[in-house]
Protein backbone atom coordinates (compact mmCIF):
# COMPACT_ATOMS: atom_id res chain seq x y z
CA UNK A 1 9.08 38.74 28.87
CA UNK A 2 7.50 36.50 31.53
CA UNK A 3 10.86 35.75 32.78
CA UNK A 4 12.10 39.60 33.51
CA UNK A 5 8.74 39.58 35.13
CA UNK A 6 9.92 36.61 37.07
CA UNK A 7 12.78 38.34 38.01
CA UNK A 8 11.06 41.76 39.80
CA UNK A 9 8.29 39.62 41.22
CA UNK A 10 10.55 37.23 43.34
CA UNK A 11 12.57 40.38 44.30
CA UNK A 12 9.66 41.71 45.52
CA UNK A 13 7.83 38.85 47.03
CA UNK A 14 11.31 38.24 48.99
CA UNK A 15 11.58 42.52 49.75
CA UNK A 16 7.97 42.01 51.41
CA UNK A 17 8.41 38.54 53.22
CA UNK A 18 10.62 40.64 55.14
CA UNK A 19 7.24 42.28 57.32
CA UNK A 20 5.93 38.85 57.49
CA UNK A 21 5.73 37.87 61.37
CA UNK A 22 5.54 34.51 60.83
CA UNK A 23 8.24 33.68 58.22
CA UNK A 24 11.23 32.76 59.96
CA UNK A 25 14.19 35.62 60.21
CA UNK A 26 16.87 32.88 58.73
CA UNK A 27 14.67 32.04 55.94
CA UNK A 28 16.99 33.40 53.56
CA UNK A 29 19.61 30.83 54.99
CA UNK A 30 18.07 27.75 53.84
CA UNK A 31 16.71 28.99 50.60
CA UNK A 32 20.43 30.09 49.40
CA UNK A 33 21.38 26.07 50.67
CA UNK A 34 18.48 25.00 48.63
CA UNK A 35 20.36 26.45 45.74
CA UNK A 36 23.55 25.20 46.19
CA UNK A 37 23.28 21.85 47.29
CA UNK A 38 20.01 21.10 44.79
CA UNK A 39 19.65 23.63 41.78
CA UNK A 40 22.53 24.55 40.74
CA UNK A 41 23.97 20.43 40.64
CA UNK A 42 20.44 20.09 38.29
CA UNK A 43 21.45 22.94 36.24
CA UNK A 44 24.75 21.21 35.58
CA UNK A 45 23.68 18.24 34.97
CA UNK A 46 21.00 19.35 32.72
CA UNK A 47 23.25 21.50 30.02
CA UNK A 48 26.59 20.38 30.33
CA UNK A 49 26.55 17.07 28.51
CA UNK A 50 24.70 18.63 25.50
CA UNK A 51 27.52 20.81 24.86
CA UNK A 52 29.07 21.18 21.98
CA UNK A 53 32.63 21.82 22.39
CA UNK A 54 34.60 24.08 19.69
CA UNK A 55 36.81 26.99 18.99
CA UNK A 56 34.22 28.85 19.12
CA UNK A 57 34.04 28.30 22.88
CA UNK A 58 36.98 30.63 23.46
CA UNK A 59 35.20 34.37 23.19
CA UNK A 60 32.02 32.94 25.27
CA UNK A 61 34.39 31.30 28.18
CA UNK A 62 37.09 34.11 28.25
CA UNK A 63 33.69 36.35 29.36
CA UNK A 64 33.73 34.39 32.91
CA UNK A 65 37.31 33.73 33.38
CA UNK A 66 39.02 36.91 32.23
CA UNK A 67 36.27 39.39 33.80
CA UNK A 68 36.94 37.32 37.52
CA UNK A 69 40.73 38.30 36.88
CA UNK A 70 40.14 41.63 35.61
CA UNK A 71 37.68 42.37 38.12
CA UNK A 72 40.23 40.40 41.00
CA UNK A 73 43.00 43.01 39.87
CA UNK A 74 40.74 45.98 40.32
CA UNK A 75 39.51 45.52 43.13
CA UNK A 76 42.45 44.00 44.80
CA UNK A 77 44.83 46.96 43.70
CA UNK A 78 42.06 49.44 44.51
CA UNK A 79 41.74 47.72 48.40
CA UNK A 80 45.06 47.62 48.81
CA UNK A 81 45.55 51.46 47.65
CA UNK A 82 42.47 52.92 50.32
CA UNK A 83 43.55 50.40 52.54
CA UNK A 84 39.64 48.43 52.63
CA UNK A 85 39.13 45.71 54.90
CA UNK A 86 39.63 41.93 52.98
CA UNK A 87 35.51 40.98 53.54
CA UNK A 88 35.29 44.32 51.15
CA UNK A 89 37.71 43.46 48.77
CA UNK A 90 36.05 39.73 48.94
CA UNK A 91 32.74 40.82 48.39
CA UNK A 92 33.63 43.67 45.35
CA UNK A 93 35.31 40.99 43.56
CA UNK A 94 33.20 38.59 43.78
CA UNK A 95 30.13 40.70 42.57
CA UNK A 96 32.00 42.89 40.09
CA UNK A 97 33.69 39.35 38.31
CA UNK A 98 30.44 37.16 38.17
CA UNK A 99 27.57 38.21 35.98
CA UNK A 100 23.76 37.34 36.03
CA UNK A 101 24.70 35.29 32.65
CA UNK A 102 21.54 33.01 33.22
CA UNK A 103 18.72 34.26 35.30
CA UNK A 104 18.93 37.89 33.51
CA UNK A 105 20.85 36.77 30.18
CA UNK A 106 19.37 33.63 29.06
CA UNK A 107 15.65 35.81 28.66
CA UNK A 108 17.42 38.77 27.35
CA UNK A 109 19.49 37.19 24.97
CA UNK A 110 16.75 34.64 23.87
CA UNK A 111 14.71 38.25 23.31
CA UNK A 112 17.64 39.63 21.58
CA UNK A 113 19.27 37.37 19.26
CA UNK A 114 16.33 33.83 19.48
CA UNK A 115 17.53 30.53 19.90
CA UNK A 116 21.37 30.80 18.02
CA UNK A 117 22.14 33.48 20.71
CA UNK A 118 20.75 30.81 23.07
CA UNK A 119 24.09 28.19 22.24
CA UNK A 120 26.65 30.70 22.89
CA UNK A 121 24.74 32.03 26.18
CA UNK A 122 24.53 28.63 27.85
CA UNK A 123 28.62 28.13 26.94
CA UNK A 124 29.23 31.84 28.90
CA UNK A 125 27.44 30.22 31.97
CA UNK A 126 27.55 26.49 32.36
CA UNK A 127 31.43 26.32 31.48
CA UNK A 128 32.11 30.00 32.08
CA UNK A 129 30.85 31.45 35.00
CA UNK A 130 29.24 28.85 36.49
CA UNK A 131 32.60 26.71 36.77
CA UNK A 132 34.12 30.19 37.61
CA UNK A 133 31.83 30.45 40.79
CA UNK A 134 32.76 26.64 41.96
CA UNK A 135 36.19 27.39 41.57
CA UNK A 136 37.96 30.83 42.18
CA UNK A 137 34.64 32.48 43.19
CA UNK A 138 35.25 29.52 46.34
CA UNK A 139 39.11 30.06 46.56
CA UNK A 140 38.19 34.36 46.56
CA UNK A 141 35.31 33.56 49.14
CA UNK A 142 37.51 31.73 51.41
CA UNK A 143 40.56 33.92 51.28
CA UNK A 144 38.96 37.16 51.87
CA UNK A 145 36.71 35.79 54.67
CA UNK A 146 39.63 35.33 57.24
CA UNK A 147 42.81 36.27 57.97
CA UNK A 148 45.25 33.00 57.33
CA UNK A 149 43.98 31.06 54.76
CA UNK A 150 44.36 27.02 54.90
CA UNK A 151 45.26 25.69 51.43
CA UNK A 152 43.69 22.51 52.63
CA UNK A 153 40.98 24.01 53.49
CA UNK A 154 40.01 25.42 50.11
CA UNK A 155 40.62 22.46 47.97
CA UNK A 156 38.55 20.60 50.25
CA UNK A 157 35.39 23.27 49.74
CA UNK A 158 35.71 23.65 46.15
CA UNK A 159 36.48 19.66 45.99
CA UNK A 160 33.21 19.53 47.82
CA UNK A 161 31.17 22.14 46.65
CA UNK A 162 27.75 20.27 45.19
CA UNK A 163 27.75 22.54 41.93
CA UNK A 164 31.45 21.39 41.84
CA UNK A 165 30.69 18.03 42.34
CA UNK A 166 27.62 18.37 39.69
CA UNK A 167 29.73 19.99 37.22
CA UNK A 168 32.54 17.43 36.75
CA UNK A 169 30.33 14.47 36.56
CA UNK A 170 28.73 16.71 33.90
CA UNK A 171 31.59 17.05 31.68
CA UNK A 172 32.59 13.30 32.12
CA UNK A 173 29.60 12.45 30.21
CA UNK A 174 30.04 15.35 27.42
CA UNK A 175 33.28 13.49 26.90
CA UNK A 176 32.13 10.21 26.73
CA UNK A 177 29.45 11.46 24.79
CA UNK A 178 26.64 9.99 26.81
CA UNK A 179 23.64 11.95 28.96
CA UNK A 180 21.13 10.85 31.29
CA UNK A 181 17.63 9.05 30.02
CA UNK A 182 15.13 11.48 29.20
CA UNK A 183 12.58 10.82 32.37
CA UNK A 184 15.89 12.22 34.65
CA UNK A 185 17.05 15.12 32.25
CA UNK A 186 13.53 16.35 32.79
CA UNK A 187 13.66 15.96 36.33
CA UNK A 188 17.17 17.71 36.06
CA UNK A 189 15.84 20.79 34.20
CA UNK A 190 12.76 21.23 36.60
CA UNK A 191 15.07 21.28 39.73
CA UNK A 192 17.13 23.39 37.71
CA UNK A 193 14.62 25.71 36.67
CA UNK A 194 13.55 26.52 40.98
CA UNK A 195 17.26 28.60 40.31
CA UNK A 196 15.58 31.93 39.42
CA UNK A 197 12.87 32.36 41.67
CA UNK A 198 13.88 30.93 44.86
CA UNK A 199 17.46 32.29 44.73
CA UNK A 200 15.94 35.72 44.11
CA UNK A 201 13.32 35.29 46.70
CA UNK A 202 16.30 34.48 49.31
CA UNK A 203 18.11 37.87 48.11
CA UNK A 204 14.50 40.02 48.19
CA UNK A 205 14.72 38.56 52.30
CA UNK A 206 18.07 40.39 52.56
CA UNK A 207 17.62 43.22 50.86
CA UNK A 208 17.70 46.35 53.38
CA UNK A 209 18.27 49.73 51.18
CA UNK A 210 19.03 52.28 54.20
CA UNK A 211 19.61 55.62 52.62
CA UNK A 212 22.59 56.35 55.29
CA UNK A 213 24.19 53.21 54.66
CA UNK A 214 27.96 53.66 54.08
CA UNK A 215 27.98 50.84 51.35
CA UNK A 216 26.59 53.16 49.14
CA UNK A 217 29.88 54.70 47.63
CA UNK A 218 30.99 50.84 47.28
CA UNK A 219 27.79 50.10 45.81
CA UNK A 220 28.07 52.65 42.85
CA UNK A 221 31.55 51.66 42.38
CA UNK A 222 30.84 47.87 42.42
CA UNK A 223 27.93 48.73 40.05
CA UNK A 224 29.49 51.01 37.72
CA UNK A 225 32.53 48.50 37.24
CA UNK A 226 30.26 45.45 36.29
CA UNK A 227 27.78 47.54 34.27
CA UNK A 228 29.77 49.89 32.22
CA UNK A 229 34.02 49.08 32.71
CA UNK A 230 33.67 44.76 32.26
CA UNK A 231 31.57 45.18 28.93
CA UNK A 232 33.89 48.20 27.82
CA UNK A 233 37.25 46.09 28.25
CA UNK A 234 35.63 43.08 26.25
CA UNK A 235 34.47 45.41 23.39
CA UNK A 236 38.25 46.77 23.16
CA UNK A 237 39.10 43.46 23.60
CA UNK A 238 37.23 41.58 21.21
CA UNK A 239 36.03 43.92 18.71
CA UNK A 240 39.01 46.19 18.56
CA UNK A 241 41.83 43.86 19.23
CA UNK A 242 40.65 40.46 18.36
CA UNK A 243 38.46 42.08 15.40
CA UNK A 244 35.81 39.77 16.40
CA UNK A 245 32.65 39.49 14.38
CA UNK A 246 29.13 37.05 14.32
CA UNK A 247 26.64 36.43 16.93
CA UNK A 248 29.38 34.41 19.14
CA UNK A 249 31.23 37.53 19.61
CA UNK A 250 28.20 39.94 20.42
CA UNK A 251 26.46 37.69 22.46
CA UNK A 252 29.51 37.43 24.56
CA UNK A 253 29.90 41.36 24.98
CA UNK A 254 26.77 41.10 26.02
CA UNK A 255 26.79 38.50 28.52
CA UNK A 256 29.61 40.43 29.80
CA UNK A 257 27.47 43.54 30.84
CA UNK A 258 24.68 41.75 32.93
CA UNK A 259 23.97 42.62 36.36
CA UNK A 260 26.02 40.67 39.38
CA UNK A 261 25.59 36.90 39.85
CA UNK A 262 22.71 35.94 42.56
CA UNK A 263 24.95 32.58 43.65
CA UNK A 264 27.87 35.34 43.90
CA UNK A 265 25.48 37.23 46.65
CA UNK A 266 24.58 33.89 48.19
CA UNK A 267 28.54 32.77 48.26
CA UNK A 268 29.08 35.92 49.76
CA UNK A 269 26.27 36.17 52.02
CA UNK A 270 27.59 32.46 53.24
CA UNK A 271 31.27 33.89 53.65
CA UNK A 272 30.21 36.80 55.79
CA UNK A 273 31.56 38.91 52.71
CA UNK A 274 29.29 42.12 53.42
CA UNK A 275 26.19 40.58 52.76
CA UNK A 276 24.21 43.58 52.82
CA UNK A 277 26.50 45.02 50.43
CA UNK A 278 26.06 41.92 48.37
CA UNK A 279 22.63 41.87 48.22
CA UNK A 280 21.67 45.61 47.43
CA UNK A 281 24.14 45.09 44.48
CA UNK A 282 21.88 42.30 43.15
CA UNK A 283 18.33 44.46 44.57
CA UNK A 284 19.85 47.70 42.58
CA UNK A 285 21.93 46.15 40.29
CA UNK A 286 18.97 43.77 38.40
CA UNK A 287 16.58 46.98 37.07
CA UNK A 288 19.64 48.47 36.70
CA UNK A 289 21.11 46.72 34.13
CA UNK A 290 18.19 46.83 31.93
CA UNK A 291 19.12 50.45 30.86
CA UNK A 292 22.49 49.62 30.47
CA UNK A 293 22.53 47.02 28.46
CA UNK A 294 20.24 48.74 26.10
CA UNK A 295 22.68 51.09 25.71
CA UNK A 296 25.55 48.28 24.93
CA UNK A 297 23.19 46.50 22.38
CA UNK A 298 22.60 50.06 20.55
CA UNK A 299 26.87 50.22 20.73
CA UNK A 300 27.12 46.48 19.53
CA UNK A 301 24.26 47.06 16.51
CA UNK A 302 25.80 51.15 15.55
CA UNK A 303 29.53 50.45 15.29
């Protein structure tokens, strides 16, 4: 509970930092850097050599890498159909195929389903969407944010994105088996841990609801995809097709309706991807997704 609380607070504290004179107007600029260049390498380097890898990886990881697709196809077709401008298209994949798997699902699904739900939680973010977001969440970001694309040019950014970085040095050592003394993995995990409340705070700073904004048709589209159309293609998909069963499989489904990814909102804010879009996604979307994914855990423990 104290981290949902977590979650509204820094929203807010960020929403009302906003009226402060004296805080700086690009505040929200080096917070989102502090992120990517320092928490999000801890984060990596924290969970992904305790990893356990298995078959039973495959339901958690397809969550991240099918829903970017799915969500890539949608919103692609859909933008090409209406005719949208590419920083639209950008920023509606982007937030419709990365979910809030860890700042909103690690406390719901520790809540939900205790420590077992935990395992398969971490293995939908660290190699799931987190690797997601270093990788085609970069190549999306830089492809939608200007006309001619250079090939070069992306490889080099995802190459040397830090979480990137963070990430394969990570899964050396699950390979080899080895981690870092325990004096740095707690150092890892605090740095780690500054994720959640400073990466919200940044959003909060951005957050500008205006009632005659013309994202707002975008928004409940964006929305309504993540929330309600990602976690009813994995139910078909899973339950229905696969015939998937067990805590692996639910927890996935799950995972699969949280809200939109905060580093997706920074990524896009970073890209010039319709930040404001971005961010009221994340402002709205958050609170949100609290009533729907009651409603999927009712579906997941009824049929």
């Amino acid at each position: 509970m104290d981290s949902i609380i977590l979650l509204f607070l820094c929203l807010l504290v960020g929403f009302v930092l906003q009226k402060a004179k004296n805080f700086p107007a690009n505040s929200h600029q080096v917070l989102n850097q502090f992120v990517i260049y320092i928490s999000l390498p801890a984060l990596a380097l924290f969970y992904i050599p305790k990893i356990e890898i298995s078959s039973k990886l495959l339901f958690p990881l397809g969550i991240a890498w099918l829903g970017f697709l799915f969500s890539f196809l949608f919103f692609s077709v859909l933008g090409s159909y209406f005719k949208w401008s590419r920083k639209l298209v950008g920023c509606l994949i982007l937030m419709g195929g990365l979910g809030n798997t860890a700042f909103v699902g690690f406390p719901v699904i520790e809540a939900l389903y205790g420590k077992e739900g935990m395992e398969t939680a971490i293995i939908v973010d660290q190699p799931g969407t987190f690797v997601v977001m270093a990788t085609l969440g970069i190549i999306v970001a830089s492809l939608y944010s200007r006309g001619t694309p250079n090939p070069k040019e992306i490889v080099s950014k995802i190459l040397l994105f830090p979480p990137f970085l963070a990430f394969f040095a990570a899964l050396l050592m699950n390979v080899l088996d080895a981690d870092f003394n325990e004096n740095l993995q707690l150092v890892f995990q605090r740095l780690g841990s500054t994720v959640t409340p400073i990466a919200l705070v940044a959003v909060g700073l951005q957050i500008k609801i205006q009632e005659k904004s013309r994202h707002w048709n975008f928004l409940v589209l964006g929305l309504f995809f993540k929330l309600m159309i990602t976690p009813a293609f994995f139910y078909v998909l899973y339950k229905i097709i696969f015939n998937g069963n067990g805590i692996e499989t639910d927890v996935a489904i799950l995972e699969s309706a949280m809200a939109p990814m905060i580093t997706a909102s920074i990524i896009a804010s970073n890209y010039g991807l319709k930040p404001k879009l971005s961010s009221m996604m994340i402002g709205i979307g958050i609170p949100l997704s609290f009533i729907t994914l009651a409603f999927w855990y009712w579906v997941l423990i009824t049929f």
